[in-house]
N, C-alpha and C. Protein backbone atom coordinates (compact mmCIF):
# COMPACT_ATOMS: atom_id res chain seq x y z
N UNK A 1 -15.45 151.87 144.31
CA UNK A 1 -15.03 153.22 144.52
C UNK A 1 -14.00 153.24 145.65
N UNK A 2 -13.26 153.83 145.35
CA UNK A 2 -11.73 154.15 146.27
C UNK A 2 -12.03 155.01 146.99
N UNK A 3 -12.04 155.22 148.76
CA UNK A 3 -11.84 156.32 149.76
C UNK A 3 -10.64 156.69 149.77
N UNK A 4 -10.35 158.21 149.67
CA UNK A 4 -9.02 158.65 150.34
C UNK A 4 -8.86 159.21 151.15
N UNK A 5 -8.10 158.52 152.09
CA UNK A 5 -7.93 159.19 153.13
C UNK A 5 -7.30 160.71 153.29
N UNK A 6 -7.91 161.70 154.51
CA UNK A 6 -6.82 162.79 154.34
C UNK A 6 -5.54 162.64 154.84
N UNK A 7 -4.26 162.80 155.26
CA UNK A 7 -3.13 162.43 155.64
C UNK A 7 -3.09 164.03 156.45
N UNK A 8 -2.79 163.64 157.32
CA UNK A 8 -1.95 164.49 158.24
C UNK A 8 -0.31 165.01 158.53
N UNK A 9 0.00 165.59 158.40
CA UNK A 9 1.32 166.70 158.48
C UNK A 9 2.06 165.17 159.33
N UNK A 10 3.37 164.54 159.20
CA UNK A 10 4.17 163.76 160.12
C UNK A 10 4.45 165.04 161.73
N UNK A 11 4.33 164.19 162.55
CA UNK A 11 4.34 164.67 163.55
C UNK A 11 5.90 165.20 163.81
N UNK A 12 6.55 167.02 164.43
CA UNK A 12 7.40 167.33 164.43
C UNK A 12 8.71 166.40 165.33
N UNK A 13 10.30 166.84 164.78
CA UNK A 13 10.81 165.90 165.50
C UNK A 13 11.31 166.30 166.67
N UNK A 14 12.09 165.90 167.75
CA UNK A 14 12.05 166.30 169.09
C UNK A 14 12.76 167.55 168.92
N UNK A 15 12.84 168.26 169.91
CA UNK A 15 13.87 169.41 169.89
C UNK A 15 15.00 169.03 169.81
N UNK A 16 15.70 168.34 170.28
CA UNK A 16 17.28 168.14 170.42
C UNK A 16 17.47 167.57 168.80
N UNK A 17 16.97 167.24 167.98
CA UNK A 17 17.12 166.35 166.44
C UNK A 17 17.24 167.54 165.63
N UNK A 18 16.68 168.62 166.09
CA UNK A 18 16.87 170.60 165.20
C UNK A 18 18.20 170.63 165.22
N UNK A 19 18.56 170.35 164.15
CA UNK A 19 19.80 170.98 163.79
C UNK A 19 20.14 172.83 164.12
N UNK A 20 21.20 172.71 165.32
CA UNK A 20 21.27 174.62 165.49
C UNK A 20 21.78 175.55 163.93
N UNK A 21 21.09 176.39 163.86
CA UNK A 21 21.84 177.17 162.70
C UNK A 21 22.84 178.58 162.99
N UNK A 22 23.49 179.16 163.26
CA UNK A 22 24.30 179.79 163.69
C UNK A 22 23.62 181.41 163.18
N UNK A 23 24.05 182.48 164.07
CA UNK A 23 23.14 183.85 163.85
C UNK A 23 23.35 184.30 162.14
N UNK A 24 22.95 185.05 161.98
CA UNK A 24 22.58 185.29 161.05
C UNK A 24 23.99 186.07 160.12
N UNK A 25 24.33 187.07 160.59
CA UNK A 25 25.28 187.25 160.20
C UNK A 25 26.57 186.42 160.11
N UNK A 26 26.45 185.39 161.31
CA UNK A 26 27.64 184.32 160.83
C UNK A 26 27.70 183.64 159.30
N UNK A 27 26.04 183.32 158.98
CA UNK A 27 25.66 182.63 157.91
C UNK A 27 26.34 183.45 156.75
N UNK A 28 25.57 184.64 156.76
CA UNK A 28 26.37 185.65 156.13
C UNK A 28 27.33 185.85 155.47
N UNK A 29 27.85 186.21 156.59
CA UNK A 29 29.93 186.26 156.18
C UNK A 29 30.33 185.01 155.58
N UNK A 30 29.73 183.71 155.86
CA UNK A 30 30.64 182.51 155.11
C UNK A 30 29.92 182.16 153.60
N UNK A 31 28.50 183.30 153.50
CA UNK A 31 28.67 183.14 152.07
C UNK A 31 29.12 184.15 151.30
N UNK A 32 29.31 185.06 151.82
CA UNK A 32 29.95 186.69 151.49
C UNK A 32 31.71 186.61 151.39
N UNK A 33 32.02 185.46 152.05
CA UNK A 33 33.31 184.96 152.12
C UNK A 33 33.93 184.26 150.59
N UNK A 34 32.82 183.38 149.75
CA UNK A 34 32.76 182.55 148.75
C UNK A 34 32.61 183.72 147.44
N UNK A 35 32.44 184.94 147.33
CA UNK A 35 31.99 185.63 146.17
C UNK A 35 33.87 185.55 145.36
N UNK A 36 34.16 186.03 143.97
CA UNK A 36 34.84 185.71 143.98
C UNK A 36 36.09 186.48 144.02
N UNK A 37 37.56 186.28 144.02
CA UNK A 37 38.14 187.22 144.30
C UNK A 37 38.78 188.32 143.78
N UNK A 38 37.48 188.68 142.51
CA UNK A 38 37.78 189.97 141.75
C UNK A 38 37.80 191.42 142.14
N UNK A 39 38.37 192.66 141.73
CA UNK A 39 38.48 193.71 142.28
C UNK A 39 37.14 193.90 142.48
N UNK A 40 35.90 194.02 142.02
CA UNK A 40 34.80 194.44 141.58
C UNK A 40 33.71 193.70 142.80
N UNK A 41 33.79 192.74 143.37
CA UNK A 41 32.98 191.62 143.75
C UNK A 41 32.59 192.16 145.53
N UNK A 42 33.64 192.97 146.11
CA UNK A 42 32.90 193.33 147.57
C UNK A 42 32.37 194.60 147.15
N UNK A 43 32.88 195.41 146.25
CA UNK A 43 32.37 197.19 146.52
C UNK A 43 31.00 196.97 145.95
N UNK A 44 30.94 195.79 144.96
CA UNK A 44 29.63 196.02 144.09
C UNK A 44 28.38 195.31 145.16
N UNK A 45 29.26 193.94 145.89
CA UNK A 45 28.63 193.54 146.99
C UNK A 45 27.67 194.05 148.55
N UNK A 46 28.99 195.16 148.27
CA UNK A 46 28.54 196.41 149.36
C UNK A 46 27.46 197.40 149.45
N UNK A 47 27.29 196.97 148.07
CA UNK A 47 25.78 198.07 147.59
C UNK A 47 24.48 197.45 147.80
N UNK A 48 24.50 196.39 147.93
CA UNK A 48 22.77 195.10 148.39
C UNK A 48 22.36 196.24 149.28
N UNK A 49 22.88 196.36 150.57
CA UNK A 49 22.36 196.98 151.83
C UNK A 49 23.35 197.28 152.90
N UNK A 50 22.74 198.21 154.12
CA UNK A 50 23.82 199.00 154.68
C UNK A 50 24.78 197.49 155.96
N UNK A 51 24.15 196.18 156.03
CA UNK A 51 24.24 195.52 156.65
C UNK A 51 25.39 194.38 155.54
N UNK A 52 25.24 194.20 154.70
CA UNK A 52 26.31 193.96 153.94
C UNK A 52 27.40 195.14 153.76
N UNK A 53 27.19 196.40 153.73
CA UNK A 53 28.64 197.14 153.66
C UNK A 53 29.61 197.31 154.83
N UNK A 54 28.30 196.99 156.12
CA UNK A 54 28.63 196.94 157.27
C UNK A 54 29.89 195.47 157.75
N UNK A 55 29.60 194.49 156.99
CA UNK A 55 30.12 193.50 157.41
C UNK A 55 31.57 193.17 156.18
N UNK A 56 31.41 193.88 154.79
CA UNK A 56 32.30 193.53 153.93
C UNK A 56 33.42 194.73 154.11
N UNK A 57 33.14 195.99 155.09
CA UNK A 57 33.81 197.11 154.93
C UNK A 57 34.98 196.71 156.74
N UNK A 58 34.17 195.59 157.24
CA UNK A 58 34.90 195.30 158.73
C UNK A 58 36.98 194.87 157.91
N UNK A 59 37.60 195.27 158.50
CA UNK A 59 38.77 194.69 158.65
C UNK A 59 39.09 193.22 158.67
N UNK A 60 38.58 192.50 159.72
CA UNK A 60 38.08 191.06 160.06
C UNK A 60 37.63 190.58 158.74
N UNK A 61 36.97 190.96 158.54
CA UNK A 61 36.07 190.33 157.23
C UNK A 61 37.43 190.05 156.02
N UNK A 62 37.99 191.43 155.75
CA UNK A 62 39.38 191.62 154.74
C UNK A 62 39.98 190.21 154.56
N UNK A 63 40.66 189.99 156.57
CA UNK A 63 41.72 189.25 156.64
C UNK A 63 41.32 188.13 156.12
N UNK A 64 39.80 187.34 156.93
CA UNK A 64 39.60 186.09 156.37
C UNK A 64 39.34 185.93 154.43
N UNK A 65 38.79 187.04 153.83
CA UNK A 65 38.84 186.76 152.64
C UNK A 65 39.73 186.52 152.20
N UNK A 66 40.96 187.31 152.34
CA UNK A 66 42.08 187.11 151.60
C UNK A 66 42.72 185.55 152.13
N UNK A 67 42.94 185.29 153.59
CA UNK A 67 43.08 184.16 153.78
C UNK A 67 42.23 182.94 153.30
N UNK A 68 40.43 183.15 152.72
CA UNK A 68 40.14 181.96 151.83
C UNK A 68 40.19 181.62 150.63
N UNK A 69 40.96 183.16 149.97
CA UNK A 69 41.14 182.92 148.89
C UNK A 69 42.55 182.84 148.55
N UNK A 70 43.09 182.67 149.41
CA UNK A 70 45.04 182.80 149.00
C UNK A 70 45.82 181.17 148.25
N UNK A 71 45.09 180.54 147.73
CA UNK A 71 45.55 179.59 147.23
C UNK A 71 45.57 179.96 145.59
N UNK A 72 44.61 180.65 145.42
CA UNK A 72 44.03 180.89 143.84
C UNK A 72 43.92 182.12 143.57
N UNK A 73 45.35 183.03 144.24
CA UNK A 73 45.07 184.27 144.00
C UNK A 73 45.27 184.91 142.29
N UNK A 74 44.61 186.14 142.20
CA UNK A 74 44.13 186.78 140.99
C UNK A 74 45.35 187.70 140.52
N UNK A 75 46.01 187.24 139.05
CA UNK A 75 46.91 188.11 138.97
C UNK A 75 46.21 189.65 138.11
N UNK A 76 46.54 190.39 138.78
CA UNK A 76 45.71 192.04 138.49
C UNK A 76 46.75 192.48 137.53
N UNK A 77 47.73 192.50 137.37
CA UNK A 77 48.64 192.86 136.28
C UNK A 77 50.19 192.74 136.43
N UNK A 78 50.99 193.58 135.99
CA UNK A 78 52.56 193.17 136.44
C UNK A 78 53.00 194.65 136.12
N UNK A 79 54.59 195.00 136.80
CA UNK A 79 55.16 195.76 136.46
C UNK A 79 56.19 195.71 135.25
N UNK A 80 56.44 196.95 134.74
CA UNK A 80 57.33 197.29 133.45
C UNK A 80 58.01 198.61 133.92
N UNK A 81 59.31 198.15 133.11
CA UNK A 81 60.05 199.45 133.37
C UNK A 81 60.84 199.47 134.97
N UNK A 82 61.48 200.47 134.66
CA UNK A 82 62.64 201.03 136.18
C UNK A 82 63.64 202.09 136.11
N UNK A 83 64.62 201.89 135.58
CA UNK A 83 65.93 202.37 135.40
C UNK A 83 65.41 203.82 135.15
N UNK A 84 65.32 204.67 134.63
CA UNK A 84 65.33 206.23 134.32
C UNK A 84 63.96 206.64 134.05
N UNK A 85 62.88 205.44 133.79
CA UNK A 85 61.26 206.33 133.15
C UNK A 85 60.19 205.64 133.98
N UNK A 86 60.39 205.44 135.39
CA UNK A 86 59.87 204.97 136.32
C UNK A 86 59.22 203.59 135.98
N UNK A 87 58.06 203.18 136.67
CA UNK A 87 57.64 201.84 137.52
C UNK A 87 56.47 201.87 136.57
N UNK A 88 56.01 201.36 135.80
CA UNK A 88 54.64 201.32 135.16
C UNK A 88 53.60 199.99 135.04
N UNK A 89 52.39 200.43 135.87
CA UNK A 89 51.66 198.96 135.96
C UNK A 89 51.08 198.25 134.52
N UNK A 90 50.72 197.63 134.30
CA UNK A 90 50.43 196.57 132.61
C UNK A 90 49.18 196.06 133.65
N UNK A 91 47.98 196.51 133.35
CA UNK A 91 46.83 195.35 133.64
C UNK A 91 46.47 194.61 132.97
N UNK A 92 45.95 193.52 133.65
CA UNK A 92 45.78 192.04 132.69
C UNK A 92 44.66 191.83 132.97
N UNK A 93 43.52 192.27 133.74
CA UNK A 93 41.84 191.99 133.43
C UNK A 93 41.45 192.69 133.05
N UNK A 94 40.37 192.24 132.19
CA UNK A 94 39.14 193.57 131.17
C UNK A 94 38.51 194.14 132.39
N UNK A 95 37.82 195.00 132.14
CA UNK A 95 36.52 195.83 132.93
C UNK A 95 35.21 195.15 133.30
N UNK A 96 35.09 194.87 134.53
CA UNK A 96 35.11 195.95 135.41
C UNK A 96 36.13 195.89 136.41
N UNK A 97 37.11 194.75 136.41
CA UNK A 97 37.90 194.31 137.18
C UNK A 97 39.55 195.16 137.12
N UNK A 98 39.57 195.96 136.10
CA UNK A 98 40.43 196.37 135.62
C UNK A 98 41.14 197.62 136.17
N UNK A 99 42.73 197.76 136.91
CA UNK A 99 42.55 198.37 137.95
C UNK A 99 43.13 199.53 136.65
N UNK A 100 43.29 200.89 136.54
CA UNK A 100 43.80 201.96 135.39
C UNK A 100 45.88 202.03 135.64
N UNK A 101 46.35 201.51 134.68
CA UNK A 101 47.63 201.70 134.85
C UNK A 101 47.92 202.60 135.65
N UNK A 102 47.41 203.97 135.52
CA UNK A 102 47.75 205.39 136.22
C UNK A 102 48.00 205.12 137.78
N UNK A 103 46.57 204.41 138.34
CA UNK A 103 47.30 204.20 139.53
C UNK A 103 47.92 203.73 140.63
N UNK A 104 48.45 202.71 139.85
CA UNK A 104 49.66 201.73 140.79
C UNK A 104 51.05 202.42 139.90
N UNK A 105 51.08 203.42 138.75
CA UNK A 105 52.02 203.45 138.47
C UNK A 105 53.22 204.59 139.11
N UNK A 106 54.25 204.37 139.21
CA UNK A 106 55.09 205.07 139.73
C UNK A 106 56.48 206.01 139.03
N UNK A 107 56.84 207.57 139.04
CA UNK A 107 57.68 207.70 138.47
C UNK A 107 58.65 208.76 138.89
N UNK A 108 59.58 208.28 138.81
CA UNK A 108 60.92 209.31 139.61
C UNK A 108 60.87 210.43 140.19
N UNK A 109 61.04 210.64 141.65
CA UNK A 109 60.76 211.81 142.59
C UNK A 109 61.52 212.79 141.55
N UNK A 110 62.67 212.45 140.74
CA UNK A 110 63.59 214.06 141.04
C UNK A 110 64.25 213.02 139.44
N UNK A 111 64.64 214.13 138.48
CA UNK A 111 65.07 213.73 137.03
C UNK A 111 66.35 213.46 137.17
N UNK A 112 66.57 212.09 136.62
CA UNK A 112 67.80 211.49 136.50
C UNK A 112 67.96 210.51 137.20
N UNK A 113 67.36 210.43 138.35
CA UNK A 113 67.31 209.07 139.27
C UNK A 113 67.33 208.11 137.96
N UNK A 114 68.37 206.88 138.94
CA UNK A 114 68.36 206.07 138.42
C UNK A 114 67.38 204.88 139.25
N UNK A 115 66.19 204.15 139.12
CA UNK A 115 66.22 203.38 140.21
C UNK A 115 65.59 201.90 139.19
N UNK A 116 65.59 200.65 140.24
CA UNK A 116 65.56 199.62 139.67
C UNK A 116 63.91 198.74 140.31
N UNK A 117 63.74 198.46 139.68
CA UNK A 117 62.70 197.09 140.23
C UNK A 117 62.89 195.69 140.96
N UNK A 118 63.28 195.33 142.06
CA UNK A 118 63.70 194.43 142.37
C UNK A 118 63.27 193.03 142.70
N UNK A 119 61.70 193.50 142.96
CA UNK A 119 60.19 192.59 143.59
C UNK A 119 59.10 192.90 144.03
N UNK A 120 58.61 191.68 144.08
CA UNK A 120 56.97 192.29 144.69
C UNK A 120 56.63 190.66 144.91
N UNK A 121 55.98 191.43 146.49
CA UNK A 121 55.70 190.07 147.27
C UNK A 121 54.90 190.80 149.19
N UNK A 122 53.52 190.21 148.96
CA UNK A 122 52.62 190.47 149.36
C UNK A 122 51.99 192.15 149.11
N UNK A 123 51.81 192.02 147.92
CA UNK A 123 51.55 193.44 147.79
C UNK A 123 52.06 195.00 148.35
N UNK A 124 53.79 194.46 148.20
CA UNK A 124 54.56 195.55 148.57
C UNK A 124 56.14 195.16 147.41
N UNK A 125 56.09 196.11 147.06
CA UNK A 125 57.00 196.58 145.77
C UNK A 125 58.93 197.00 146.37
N UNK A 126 59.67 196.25 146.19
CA UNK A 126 60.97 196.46 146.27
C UNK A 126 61.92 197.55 145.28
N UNK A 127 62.48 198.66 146.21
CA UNK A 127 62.66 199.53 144.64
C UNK A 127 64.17 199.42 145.00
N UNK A 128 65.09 199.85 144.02
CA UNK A 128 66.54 200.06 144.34
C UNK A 128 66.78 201.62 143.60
N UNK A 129 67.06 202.83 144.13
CA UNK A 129 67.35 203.94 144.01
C UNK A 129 68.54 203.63 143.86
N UNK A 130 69.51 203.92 142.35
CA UNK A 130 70.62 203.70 142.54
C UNK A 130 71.27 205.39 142.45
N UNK A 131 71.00 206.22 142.02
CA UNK A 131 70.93 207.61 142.68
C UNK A 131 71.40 207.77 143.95
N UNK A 132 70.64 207.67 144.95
CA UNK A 132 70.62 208.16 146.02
C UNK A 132 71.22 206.67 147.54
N UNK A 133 71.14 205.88 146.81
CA UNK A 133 71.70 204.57 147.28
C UNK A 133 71.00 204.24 148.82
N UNK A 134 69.81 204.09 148.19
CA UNK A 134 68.61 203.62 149.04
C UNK A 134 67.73 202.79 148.68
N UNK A 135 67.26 201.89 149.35
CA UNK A 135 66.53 201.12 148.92
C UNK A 135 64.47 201.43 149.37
N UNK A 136 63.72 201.34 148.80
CA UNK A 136 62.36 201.66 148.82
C UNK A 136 61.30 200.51 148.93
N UNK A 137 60.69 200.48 150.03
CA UNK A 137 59.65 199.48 150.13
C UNK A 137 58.26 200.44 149.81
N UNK A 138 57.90 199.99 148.81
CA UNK A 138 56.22 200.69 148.48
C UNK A 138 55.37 200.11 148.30
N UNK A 139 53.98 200.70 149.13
CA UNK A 139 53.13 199.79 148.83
C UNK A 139 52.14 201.04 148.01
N UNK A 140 51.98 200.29 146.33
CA UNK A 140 51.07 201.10 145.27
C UNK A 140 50.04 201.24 145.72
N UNK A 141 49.14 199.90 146.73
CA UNK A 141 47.98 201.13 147.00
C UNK A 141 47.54 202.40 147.67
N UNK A 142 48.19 202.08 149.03
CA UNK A 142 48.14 203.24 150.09
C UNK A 142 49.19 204.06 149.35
N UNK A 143 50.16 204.12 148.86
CA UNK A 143 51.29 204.68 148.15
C UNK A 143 52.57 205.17 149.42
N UNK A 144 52.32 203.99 150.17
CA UNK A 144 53.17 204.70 151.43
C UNK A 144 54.50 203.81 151.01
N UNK A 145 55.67 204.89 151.35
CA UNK A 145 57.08 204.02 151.16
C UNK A 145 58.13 204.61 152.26
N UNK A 146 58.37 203.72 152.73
CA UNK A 146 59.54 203.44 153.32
C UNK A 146 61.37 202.76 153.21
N UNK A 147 62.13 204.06 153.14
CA UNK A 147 63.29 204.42 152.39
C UNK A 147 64.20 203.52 153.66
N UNK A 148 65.41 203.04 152.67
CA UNK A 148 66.65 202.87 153.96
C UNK A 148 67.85 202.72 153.13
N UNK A 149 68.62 203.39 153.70
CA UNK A 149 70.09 203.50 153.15
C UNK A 149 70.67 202.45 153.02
N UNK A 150 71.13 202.40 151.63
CA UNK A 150 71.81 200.99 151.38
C UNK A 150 73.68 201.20 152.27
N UNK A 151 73.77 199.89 153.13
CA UNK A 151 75.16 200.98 153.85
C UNK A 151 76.59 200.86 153.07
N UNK A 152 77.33 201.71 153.50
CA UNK A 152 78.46 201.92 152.69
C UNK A 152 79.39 200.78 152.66
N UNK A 153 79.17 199.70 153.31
CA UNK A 153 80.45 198.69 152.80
C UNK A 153 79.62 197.91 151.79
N UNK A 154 78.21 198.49 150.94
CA UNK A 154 77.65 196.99 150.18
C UNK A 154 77.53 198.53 148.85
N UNK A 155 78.44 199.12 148.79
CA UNK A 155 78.32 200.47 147.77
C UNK A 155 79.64 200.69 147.10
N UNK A 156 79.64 201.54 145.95
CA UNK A 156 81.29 201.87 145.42
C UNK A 156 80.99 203.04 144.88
N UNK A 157 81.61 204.03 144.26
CA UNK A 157 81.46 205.25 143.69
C UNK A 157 80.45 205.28 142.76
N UNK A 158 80.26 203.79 142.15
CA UNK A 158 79.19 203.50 140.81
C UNK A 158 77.65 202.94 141.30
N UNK A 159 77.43 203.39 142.54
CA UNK A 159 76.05 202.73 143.53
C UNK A 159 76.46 201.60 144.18
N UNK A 160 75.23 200.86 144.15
CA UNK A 160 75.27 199.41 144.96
C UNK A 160 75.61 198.17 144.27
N UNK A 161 76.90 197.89 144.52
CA UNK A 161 77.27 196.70 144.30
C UNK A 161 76.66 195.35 143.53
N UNK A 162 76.56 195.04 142.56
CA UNK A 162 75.92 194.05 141.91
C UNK A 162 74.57 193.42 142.03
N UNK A 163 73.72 194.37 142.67
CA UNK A 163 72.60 194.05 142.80
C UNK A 163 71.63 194.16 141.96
N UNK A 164 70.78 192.97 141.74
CA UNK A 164 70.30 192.57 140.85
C UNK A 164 69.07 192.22 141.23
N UNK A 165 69.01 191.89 142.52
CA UNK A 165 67.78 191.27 142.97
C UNK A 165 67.40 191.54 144.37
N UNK A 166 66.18 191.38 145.05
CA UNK A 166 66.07 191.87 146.13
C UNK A 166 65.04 190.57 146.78
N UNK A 167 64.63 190.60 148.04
CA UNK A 167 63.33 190.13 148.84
C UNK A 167 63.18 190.58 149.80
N UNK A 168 61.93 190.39 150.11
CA UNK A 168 61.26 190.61 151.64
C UNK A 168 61.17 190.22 152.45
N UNK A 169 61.43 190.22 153.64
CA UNK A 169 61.29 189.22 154.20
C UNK A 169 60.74 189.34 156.15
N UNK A 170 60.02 189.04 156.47
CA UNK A 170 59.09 189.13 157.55
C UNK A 170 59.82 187.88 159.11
N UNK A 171 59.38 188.77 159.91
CA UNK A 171 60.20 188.26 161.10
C UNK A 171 59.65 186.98 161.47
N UNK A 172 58.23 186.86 161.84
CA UNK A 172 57.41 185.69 161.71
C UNK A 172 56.75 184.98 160.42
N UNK A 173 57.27 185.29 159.44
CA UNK A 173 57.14 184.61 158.13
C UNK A 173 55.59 185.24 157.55
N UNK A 174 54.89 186.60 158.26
CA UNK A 174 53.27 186.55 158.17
C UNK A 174 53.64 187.93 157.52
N UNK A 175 53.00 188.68 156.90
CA UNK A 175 53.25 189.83 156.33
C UNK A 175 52.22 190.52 157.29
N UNK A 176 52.70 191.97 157.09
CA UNK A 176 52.03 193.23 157.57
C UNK A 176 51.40 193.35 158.91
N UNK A 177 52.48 191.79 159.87
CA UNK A 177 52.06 191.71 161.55
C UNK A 177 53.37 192.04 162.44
N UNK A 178 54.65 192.48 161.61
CA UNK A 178 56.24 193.03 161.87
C UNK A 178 56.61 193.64 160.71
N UNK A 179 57.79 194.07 161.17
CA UNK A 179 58.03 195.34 159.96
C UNK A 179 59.38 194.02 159.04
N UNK A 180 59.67 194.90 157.64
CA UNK A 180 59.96 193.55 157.20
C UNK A 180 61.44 193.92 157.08
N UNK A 181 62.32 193.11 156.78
CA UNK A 181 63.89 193.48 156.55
C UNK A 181 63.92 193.53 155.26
């Protein structure tokens, strides 16, 4: 007949061998950081509890997401149209991710404008008013735009001069930390 012994628990290891784990909310944010980078994924995230809306609704939180996800960013749709029947968004994800054409879309302050599409780059939209011979930086979500006169030696009686194309371009190369030219 076989005795078995009882075995005892291994004795704990020193304190200094405890690996530290960082507070709680640090833990948090770097897995709240990993969800993925669909429209749908923080607001729906935000609903667990008031301590997740608390931490996905911070600013801070924004910047680093977008900065861990900026390698593999998500194309949400594209623009169509310009010249006389305004700016119209085309979405390209199904639902729930799916933002409604209606509102990124954009269409002529005043009838007859002529204006053009020129770019889009960091989520701010290049317009060319050839009407009024100004150029328009908009950004579709906040819907805020900022106008500047195209100047008169780059103009002729027929608008702006052969322009075809436009960019953005930022003083320190970082968007939305200087105003852009």
């Amino acid at each position: 007949m076989r005795r078995i012994r009882s075995s005892s628990p291994p004795p704990p290891p020193p304190a200094a061998a405890l690996a530290t784990l960082p507070d709680g909310d640090d833990i948090l944010v770097e897995i709240l950081l990993r969800l993925p980078p669909q429209p749908s994924s923080l607001p729906r995230a935000s609903l667990v509890c008031k301590r997740w809306l608390r931490l996905l609704s911070d600013p801070w939180f924004h910047r680093r997401f977008r900065a861990f996800h900026r390698r593999n960013p998500q194309l949400l749709g594209f623009f169509v149209g310009g010249i006389d029947d305004g700016l119209h968004f085309m979405p390209t994800v199904d639902p729930p991710d799916r933002i409604p054409s209606t509102r990124l879309s954009r269409t002529p302050q005043h009838r007859g404008e002529r204006c053009s599409f020129l770019c889009c780059r960091h989520c701010l939209a290049l317009l060319l008013n050839r009407t009024r011979l100004e150029v328009t930086v908009w950004d579709p979500v906040t819907r805020d735009q900022r106008r500047v006169a195209v100047p008169p030696e780059n103009s002729n009686s027929e608008g702006p001069k052969f322009v075809r194309h436009g960019a953005l371009l930022y003083e320190d190369g970082r968007c939305h930390s200087k105003p852009s030219r």
